[in-house]
C-alpha atoms as a PDB file:
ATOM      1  CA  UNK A   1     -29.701  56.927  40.836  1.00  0.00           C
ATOM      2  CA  UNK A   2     -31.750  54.151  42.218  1.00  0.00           C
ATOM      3  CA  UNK A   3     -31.658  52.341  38.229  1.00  0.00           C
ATOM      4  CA  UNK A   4     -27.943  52.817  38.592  1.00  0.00           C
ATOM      5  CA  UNK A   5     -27.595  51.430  41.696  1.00  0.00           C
ATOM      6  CA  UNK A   6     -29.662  48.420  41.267  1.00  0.00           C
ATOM      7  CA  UNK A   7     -27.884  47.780  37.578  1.00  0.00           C
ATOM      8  CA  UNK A   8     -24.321  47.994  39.724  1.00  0.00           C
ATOM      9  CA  UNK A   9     -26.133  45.480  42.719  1.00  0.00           C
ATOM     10  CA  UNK A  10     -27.068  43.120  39.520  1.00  0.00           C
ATOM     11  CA  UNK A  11     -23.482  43.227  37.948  1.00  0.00           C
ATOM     12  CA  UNK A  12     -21.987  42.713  41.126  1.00  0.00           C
ATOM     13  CA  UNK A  13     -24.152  39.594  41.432  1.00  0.00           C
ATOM     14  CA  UNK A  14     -23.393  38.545  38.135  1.00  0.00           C
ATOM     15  CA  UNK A  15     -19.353  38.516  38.544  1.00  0.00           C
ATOM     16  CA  UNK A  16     -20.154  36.612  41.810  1.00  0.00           C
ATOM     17  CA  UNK A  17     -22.040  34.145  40.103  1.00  0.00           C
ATOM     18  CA  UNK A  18     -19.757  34.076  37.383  1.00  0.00           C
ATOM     19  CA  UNK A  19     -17.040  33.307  39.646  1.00  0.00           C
ATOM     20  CA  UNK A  20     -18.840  30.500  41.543  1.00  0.00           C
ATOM     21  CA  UNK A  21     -19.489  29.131  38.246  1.00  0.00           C
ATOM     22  CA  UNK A  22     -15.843  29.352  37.061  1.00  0.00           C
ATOM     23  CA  UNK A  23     -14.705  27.992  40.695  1.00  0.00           C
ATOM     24  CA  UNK A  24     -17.621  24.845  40.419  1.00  0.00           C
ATOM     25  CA  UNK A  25     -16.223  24.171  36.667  1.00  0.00           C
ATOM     26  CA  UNK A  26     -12.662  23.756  38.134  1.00  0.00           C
ATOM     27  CA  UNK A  27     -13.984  21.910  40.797  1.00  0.00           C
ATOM     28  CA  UNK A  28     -15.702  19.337  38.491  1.00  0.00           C
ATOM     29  CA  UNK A  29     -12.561  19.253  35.826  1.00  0.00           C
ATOM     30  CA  UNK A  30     -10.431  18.169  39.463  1.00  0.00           C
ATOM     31  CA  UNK A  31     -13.376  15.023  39.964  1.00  0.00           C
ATOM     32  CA  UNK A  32     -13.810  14.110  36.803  1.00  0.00           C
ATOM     33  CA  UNK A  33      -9.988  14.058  36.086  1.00  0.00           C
ATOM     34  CA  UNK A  34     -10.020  12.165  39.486  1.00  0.00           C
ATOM     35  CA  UNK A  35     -12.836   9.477  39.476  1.00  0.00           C
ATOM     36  CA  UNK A  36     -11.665   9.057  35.445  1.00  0.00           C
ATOM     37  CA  UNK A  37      -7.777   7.858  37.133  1.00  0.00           C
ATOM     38  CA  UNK A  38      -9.667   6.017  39.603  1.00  0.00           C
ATOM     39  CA  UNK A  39     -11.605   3.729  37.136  1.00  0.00           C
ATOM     40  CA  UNK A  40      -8.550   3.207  34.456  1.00  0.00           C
ATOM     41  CA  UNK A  41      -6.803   1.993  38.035  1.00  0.00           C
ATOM     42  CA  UNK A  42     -10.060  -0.411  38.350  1.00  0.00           C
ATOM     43  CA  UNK A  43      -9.794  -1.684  34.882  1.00  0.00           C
ATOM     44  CA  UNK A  44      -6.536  -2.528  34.584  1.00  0.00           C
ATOM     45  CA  UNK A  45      -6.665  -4.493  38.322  1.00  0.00           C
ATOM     46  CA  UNK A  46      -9.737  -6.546  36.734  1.00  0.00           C
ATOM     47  CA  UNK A  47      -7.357  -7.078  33.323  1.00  0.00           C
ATOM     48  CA  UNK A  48      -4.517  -7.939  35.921  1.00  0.00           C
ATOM     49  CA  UNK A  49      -6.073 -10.350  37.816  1.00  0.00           C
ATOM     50  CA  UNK A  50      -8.162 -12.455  35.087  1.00  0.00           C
ATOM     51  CA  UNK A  51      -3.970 -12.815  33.073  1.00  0.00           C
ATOM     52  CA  UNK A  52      -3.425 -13.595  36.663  1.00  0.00           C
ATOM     53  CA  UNK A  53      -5.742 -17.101  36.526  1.00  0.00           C
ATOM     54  CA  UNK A  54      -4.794 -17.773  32.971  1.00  0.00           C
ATOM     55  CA  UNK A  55      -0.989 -17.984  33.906  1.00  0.00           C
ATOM     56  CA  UNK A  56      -2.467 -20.013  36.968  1.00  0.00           C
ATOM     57  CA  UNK A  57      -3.649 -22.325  34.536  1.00  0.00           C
ATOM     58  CA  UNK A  58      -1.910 -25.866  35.300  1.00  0.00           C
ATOM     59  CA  UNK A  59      -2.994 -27.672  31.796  1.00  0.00           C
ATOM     60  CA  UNK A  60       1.097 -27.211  30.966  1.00  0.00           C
ATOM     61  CA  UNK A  61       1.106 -30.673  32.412  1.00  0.00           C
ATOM     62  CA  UNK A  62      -0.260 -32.417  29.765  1.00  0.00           C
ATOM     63  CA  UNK A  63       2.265 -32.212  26.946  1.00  0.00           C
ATOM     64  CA  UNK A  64       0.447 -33.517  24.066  1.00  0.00           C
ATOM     65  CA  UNK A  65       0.817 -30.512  22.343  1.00  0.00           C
ATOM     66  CA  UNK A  66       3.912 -28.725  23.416  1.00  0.00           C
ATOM     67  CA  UNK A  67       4.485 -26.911  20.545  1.00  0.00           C
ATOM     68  CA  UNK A  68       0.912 -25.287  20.425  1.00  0.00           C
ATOM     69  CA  UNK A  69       1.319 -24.476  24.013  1.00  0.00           C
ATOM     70  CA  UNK A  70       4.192 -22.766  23.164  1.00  0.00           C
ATOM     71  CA  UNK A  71       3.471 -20.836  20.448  1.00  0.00           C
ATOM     72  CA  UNK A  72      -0.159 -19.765  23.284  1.00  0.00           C
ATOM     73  CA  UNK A  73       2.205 -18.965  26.003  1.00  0.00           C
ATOM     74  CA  UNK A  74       4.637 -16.900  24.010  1.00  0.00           C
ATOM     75  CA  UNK A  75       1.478 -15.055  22.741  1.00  0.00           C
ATOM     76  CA  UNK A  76       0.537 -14.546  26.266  1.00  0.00           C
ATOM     77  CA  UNK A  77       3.612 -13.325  27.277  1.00  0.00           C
ATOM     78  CA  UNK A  78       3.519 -10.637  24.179  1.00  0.00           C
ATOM     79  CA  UNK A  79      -0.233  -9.507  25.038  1.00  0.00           C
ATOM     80  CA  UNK A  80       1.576  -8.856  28.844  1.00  0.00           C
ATOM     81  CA  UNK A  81       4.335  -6.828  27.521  1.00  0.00           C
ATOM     82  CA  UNK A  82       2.028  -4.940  25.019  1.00  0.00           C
ATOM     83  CA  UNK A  83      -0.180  -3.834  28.057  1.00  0.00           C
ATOM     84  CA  UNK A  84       2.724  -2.110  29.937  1.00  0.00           C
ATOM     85  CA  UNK A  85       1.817   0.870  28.741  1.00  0.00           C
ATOM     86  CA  UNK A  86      -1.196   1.012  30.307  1.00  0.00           C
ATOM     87  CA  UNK A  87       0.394   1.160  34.382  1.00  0.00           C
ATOM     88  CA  UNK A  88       2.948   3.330  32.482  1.00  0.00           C
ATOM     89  CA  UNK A  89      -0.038   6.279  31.803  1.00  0.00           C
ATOM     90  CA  UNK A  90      -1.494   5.713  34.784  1.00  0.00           C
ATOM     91  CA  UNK A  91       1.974   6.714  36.211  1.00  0.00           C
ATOM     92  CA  UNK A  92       2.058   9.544  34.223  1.00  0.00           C
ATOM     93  CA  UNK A  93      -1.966  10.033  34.945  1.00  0.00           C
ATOM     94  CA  UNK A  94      -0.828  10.021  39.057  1.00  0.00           C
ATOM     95  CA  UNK A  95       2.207  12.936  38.671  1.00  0.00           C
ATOM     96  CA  UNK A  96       0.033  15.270  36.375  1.00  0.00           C
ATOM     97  CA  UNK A  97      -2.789  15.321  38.996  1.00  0.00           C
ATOM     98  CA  UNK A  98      -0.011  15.720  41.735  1.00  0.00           C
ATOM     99  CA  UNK A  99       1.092  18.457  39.996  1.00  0.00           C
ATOM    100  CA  UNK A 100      -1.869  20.513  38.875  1.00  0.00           C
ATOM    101  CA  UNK A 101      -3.934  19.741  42.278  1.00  0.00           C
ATOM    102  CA  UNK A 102      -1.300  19.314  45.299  1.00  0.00           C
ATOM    103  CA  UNK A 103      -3.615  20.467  47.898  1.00  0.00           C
ATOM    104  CA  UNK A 104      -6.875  19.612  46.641  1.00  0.00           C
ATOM    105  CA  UNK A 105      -6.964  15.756  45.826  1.00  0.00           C
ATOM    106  CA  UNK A 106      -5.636  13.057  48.599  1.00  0.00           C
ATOM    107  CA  UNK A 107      -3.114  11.288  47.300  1.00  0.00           C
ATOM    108  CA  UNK A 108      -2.311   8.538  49.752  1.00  0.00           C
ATOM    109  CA  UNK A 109      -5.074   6.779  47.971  1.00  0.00           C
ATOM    110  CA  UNK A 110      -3.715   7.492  44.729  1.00  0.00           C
ATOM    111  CA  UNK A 111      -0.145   5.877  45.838  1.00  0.00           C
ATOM    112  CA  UNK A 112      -1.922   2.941  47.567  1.00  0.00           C
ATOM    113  CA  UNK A 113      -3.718   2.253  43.583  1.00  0.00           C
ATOM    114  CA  UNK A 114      -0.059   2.516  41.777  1.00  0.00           C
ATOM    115  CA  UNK A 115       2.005   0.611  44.541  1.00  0.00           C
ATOM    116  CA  UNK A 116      -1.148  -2.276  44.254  1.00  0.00           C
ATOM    117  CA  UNK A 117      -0.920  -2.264  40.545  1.00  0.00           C
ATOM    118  CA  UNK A 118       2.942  -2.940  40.435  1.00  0.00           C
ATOM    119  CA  UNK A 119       2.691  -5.339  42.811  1.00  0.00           C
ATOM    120  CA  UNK A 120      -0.261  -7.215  41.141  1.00  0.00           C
ATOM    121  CA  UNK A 121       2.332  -6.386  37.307  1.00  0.00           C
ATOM    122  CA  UNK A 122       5.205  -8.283  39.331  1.00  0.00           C
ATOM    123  CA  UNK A 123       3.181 -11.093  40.464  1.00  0.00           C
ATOM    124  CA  UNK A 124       2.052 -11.559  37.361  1.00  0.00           C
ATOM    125  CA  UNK A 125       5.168 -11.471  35.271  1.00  0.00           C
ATOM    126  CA  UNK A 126       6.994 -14.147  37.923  1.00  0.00           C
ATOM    127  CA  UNK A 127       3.749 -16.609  37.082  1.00  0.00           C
ATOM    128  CA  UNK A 128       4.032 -16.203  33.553  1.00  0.00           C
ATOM    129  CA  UNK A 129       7.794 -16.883  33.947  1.00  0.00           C
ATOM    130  CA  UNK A 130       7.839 -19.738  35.999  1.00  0.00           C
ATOM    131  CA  UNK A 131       5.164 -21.518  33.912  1.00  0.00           C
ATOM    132  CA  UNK A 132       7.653 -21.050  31.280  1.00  0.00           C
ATOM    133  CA  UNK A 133      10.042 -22.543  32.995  1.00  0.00           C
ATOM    134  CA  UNK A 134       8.103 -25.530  34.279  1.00  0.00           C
ATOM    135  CA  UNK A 135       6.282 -25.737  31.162  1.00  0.00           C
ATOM    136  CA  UNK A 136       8.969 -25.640  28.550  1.00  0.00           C
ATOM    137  CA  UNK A 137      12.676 -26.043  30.280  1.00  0.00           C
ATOM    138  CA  UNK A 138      11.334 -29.417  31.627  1.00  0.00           C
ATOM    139  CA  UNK A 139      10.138 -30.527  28.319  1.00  0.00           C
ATOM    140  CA  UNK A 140      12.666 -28.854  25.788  1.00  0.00           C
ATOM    141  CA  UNK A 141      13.693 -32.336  23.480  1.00  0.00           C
ATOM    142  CA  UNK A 142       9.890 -32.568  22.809  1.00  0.00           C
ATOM    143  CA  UNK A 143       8.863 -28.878  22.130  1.00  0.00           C
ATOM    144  CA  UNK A 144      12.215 -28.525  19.603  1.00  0.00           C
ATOM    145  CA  UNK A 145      10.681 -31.772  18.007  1.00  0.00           C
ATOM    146  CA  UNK A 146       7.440 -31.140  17.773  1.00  0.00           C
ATOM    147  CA  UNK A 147       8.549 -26.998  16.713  1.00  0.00           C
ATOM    148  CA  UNK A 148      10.556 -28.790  13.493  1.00  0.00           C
ATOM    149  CA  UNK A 149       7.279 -31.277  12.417  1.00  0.00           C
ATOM    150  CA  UNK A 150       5.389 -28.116  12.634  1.00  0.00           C
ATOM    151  CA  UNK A 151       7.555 -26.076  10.607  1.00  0.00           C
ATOM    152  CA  UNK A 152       8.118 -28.782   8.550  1.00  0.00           C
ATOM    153  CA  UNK A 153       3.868 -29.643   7.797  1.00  0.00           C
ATOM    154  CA  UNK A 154       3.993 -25.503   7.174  1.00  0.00           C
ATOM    155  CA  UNK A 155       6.663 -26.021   4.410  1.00  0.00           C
ATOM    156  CA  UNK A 156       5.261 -28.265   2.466  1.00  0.00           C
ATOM    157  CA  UNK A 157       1.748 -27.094   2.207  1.00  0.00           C
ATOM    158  CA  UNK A 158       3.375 -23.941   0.888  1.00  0.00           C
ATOM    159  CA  UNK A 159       5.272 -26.384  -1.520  1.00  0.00           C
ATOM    160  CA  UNK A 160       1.871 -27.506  -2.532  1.00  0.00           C
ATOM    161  CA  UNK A 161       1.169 -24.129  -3.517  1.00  0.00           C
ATOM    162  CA  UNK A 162       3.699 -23.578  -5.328  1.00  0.00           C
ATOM    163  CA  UNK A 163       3.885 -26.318  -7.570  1.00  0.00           C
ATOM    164  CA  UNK A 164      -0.060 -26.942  -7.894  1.00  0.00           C
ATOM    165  CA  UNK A 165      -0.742 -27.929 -10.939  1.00  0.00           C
ATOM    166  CA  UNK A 166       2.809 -27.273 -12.758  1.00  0.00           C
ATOM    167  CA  UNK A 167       4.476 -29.807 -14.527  1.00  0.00           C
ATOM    168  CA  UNK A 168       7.751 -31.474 -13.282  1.00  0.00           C
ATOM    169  CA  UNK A 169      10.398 -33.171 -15.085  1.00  0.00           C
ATOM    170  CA  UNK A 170      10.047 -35.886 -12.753  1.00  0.00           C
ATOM    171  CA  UNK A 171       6.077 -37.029 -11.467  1.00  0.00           C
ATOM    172  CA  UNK A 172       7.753 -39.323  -8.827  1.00  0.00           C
ATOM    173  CA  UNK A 173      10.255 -36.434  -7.428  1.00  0.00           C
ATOM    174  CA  UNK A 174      10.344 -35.347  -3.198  1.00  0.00           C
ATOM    175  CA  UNK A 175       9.318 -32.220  -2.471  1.00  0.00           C
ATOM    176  CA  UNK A 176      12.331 -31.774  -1.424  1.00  0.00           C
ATOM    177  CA  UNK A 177      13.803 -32.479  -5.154  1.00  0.00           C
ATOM    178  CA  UNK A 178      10.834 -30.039  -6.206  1.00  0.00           C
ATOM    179  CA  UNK A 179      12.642 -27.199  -4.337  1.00  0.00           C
ATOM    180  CA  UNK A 180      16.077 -27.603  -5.042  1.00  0.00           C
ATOM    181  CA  UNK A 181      15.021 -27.681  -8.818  1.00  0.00           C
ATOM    182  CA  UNK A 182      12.896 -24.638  -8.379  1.00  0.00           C
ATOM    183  CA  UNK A 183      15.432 -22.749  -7.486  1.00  0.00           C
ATOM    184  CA  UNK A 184      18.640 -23.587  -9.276  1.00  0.00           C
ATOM    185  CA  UNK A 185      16.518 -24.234 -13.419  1.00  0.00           C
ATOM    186  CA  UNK A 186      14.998 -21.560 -15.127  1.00  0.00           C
ATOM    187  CA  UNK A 187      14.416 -23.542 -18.244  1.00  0.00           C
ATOM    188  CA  UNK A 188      12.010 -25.815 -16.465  1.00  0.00           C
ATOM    189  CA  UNK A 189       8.289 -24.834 -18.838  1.00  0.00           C
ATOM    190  CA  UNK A 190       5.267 -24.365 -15.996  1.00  0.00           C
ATOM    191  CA  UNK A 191       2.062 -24.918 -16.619  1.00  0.00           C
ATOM    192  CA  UNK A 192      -0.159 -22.456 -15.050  1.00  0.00           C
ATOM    193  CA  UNK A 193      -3.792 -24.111 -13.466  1.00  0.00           C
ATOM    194  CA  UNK A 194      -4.956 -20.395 -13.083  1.00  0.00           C
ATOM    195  CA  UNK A 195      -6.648 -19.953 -16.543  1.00  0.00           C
ATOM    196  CA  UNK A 196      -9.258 -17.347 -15.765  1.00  0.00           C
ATOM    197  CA  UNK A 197      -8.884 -13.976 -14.359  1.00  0.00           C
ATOM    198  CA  UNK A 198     -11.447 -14.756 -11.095  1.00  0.00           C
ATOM    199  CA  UNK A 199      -8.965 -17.816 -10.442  1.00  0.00           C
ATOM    200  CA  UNK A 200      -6.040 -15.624 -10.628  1.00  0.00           C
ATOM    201  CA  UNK A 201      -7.079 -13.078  -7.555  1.00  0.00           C
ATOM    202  CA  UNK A 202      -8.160 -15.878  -5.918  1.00  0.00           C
ATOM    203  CA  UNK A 203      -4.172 -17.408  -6.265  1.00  0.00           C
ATOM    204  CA  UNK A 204      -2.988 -14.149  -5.608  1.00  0.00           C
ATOM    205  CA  UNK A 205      -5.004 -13.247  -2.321  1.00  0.00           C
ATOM    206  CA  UNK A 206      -3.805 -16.858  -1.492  1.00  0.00           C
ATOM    207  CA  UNK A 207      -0.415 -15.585  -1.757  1.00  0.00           C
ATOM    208  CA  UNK A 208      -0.486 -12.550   0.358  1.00  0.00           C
ATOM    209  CA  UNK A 209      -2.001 -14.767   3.182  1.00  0.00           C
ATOM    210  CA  UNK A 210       1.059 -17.027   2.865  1.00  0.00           C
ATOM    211  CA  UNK A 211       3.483 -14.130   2.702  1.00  0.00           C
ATOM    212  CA  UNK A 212       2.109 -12.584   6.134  1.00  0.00           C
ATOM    213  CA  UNK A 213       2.176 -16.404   7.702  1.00  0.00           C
ATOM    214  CA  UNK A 214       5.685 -16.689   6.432  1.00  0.00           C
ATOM    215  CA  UNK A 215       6.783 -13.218   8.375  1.00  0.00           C
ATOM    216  CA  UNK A 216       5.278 -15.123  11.593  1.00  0.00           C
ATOM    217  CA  UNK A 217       7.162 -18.487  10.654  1.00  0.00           C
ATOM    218  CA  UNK A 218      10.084 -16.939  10.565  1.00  0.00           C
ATOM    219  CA  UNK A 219       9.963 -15.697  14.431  1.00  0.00           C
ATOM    220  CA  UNK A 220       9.436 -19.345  14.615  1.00  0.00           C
ATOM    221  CA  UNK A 221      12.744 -20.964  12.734  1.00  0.00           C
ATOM    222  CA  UNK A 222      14.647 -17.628  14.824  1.00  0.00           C
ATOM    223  CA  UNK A 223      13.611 -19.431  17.840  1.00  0.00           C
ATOM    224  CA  UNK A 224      14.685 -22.650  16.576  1.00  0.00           C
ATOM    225  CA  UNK A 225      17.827 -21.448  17.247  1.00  0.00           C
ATOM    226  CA  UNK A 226      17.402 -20.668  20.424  1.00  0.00           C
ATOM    227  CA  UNK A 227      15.395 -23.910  21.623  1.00  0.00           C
ATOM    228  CA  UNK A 228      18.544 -25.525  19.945  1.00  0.00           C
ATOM    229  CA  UNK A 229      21.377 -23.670  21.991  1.00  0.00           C
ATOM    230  CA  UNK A 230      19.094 -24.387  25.627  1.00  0.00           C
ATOM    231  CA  UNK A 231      18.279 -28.461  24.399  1.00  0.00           C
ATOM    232  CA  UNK A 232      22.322 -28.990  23.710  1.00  0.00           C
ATOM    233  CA  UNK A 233      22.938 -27.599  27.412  1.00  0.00           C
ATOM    234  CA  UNK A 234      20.479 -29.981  28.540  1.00  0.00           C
ATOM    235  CA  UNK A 235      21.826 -32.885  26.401  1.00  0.00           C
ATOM    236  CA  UNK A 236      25.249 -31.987  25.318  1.00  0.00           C
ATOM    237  CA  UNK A 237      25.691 -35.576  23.853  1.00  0.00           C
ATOM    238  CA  UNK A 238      22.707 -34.677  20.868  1.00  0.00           C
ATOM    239  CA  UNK A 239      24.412 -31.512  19.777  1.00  0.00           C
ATOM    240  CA  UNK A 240      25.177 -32.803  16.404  1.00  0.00           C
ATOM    241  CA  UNK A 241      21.894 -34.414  16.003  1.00  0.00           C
ATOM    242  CA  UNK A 242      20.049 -31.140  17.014  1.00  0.00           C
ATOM    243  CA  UNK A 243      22.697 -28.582  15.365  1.00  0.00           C
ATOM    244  CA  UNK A 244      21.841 -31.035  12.128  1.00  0.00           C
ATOM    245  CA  UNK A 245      17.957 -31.136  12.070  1.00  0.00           C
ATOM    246  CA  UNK A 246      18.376 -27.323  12.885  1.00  0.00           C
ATOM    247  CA  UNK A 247      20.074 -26.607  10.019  1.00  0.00           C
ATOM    248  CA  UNK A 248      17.864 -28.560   7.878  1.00  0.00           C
ATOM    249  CA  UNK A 249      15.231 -26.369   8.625  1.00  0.00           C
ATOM    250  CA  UNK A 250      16.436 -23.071   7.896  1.00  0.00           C
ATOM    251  CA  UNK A 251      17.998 -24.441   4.614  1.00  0.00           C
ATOM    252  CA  UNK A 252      14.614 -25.579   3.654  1.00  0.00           C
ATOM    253  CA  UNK A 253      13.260 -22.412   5.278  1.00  0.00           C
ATOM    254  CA  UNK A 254      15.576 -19.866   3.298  1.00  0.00           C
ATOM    255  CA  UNK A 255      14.601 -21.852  -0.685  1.00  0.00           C
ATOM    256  CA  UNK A 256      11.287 -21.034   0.291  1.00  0.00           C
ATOM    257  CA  UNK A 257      11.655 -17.321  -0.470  1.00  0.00           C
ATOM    258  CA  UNK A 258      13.138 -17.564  -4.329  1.00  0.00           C
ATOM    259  CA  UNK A 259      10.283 -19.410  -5.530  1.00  0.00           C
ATOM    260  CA  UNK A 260       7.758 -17.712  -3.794  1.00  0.00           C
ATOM    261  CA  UNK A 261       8.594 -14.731  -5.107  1.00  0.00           C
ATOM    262  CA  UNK A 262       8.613 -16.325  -8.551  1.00  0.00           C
ATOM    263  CA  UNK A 263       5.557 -17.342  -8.073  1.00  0.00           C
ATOM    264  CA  UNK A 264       3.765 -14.271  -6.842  1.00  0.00           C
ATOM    265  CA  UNK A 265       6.054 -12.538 -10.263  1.00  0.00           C
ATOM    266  CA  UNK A 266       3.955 -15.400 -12.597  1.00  0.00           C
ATOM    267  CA  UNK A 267       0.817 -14.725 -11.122  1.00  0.00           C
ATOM    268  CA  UNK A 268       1.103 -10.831 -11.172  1.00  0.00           C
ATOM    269  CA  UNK A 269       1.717 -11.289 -15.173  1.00  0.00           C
ATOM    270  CA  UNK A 270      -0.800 -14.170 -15.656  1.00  0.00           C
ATOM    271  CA  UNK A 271      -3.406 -11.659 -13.988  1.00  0.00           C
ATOM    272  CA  UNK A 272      -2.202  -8.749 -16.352  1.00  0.00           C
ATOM    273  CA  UNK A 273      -2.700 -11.256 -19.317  1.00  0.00           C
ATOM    274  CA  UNK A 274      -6.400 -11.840 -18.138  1.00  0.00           C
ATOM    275  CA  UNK A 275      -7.233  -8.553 -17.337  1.00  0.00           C
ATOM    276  CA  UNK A 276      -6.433  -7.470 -20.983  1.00  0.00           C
ATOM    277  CA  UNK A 277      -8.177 -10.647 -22.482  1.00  0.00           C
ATOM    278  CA  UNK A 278     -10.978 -10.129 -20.378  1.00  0.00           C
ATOM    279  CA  UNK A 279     -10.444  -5.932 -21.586  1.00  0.00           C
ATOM    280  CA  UNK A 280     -10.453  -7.309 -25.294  1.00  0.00           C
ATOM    281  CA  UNK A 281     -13.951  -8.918 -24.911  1.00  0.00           C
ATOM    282  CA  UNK A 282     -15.422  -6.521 -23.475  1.00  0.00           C
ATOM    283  CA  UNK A 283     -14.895  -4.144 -26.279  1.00  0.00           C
ATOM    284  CA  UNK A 284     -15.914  -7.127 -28.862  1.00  0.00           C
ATOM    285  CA  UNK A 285     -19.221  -7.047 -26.914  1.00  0.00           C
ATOM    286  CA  UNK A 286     -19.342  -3.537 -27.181  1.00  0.00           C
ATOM    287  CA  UNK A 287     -18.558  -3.483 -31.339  1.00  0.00           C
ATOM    288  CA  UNK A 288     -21.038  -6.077 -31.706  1.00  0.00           C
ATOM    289  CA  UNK A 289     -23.594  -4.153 -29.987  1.00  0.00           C
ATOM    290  CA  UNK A 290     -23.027  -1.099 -31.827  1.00  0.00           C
ATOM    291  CA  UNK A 291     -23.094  -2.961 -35.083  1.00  0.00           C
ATOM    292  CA  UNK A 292     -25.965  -5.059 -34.396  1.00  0.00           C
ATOM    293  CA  UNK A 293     -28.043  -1.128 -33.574  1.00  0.00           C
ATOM    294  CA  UNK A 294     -26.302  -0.001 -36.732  1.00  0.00           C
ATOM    295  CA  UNK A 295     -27.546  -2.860 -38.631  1.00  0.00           C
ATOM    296  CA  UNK A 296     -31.519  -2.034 -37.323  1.00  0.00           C
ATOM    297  CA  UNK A 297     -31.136   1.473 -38.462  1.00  0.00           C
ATOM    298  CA  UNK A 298     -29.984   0.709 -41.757  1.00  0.00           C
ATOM    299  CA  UNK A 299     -32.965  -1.332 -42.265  1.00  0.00           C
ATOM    300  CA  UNK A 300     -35.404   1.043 -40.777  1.00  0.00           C
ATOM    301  CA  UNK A 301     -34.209   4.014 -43.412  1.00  0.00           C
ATOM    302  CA  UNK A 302     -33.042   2.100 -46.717  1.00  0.00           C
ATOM    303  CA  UNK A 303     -35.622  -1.029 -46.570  1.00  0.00           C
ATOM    304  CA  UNK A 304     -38.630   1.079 -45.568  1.00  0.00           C
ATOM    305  CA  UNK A 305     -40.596   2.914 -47.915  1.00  0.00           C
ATOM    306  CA  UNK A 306     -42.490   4.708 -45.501  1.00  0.00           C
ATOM    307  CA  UNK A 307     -40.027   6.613 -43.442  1.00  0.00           C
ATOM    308  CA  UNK A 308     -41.334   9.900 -42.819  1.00  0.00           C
ATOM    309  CA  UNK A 309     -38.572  12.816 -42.522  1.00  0.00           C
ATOM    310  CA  UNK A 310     -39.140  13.181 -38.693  1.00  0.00           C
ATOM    311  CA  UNK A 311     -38.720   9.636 -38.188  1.00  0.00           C
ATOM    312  CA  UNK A 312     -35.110   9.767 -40.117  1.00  0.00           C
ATOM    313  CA  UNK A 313     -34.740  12.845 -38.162  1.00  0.00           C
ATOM    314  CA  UNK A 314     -34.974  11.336 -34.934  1.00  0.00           C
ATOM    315  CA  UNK A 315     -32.857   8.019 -35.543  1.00  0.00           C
ATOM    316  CA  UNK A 316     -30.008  10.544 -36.599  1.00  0.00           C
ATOM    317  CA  UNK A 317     -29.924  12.224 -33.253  1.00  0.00           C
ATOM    318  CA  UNK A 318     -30.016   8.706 -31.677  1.00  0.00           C
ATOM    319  CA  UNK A 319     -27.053   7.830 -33.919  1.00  0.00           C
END
């Protein structure tokens, strides 16, 4: 009886110190889940407020470089909108701990954190869109020009590419002229500069780097259009002047894409051309090899007098 009763006083124990264990575990699941909303709140305040002095920044009054400052503050604006997400989860975060702990976590400071981190999003959003504004509404004639001479530098260094080292009808021709013959003549015999197989990838890693820059300029010539439509509100009087150089672009823009594509085509085949040259020598190295081992055994068994069986024996199982 006694062993009986002491095994029931140590069970009993047990299940109570199970249950405090259980009841601690929850207890440290509701903290951690707590403190862990607490710091992604404290992150995102410190990410909040450093955008905050970047927006603050007044350098927009220096317009050297409009155009670069443009392309930075529309990347800025992109990195803000990207981020969302993050006051979005903590949202989210905020109702699941309302929900699974009503009575057990105080949530007046958990409001005070979300109603602080909207206000901080806001204030940051009207900065970024009033430097816009001052920035770029107040300098619009210079940021469309200085957007076309950009596109326009990009252009022709992918012309270079293109016609690097590939012979022309005409030595003296614009690049323009290049272009247009590009792509309305097929008959037109290229030279190719890449002559080796190493040369090739190198042309052809060139080209995918172009490609992806090419998917960015085009963002660029789309917002050409837009720059356009604001400048001719600004200075209706230029609206054939701007509708004109505007239109030059994306002409000169859209013949890019033919003979690019013929290009990467050319170099796809020049590298399969390599590759099987460099495939052919390989295997002549190979032969050569073979014979030149094939020769040494020949001499070893016909031209020597003193081969012993075993010796034969063994160069046949080498053979």
């Amino acid at each position: 009886d006694r062993i009986l009763t002491r095994a029931s006083v140590i069970n009993d124990r047990y299940v109570a110190n199970r249950q405090c264990a259980v009841e601690m575990n929850e207890k440290l699941q509701e903290s951690l889940q707590y403190f862990q909303f607490i710091q992604d709140c404290d992150d995102l305040k410190e990410w909040l407020d450093m955008k905050t002095l970047q927006a603050q920044d007044d350098t927009y009054r220096d317009t050297a470089n409009i155009h670069t400052k443009y392309l930075r503050h529309q990347a800025f604006q992109a990195e803000i909108s990207s981020n969302k997400e993050r006051l979005l989860a903590l949202k989210r975060h905020a109702e699941q701990l309302r929900e699974e702990h009503p009575q057990q976590i105080d949530f007046t400071v958990i409001d005070q954190r979300i109603n602080e981190l909207d206000d901080s999003w806001s204030k940051l959003e009207e900065i970024t869109r009033e430097k816009g504004e001052r920035l770029f509404d107040a300098n619009r004639s210079k940021l469309f020009q200085q957007s076309i001479t950009n596109l326009d530098e990009f252009m022709l260094n992918i012309e270079k590419h293109l016609y690097a080292g590939e012979q022309t009808t005409a030595a003296d021709s614009t690049d323009s002229q290049l272009l247009s013959t590009a792509t309305t003549t097929t008959t037109t015999t290229l030279e190719p500069v890449e002559n080796n197989l190493t040369a090739t990838n190198l042309l052809l890693l060139k080209q995918t780097t172009i490609e992806e820059e090419l998917l960015k300029r085009q963002q660029q010539v789309d917002e050409l259009r837009v720059q356009a439509e604001k400048l001719k509100q600004l200075e209706p009087e230029k609206s054939e002047e701007i509708d004109t150089k505007r239109l030059q672009v994306e002409e000169k823009f859209s013949k890019l894409l033919l003979p690019l594509e013929q290009k990467k085509l050319r170099l796809e085949q020049q590298k399969h051309l390599h590759q099987y040259l460099r495939d052919i020598e390989d295997e002549q190295i190979w032969l050569s090899e073979k014979r030149h081992l094939l020769q040494s055994y020949s001499d070893l068994i016909f031209n020597n007098k003193q081969q012993t069986l075993m010796n034969i024996q063994l160069l046949k199982r080498k053979n």
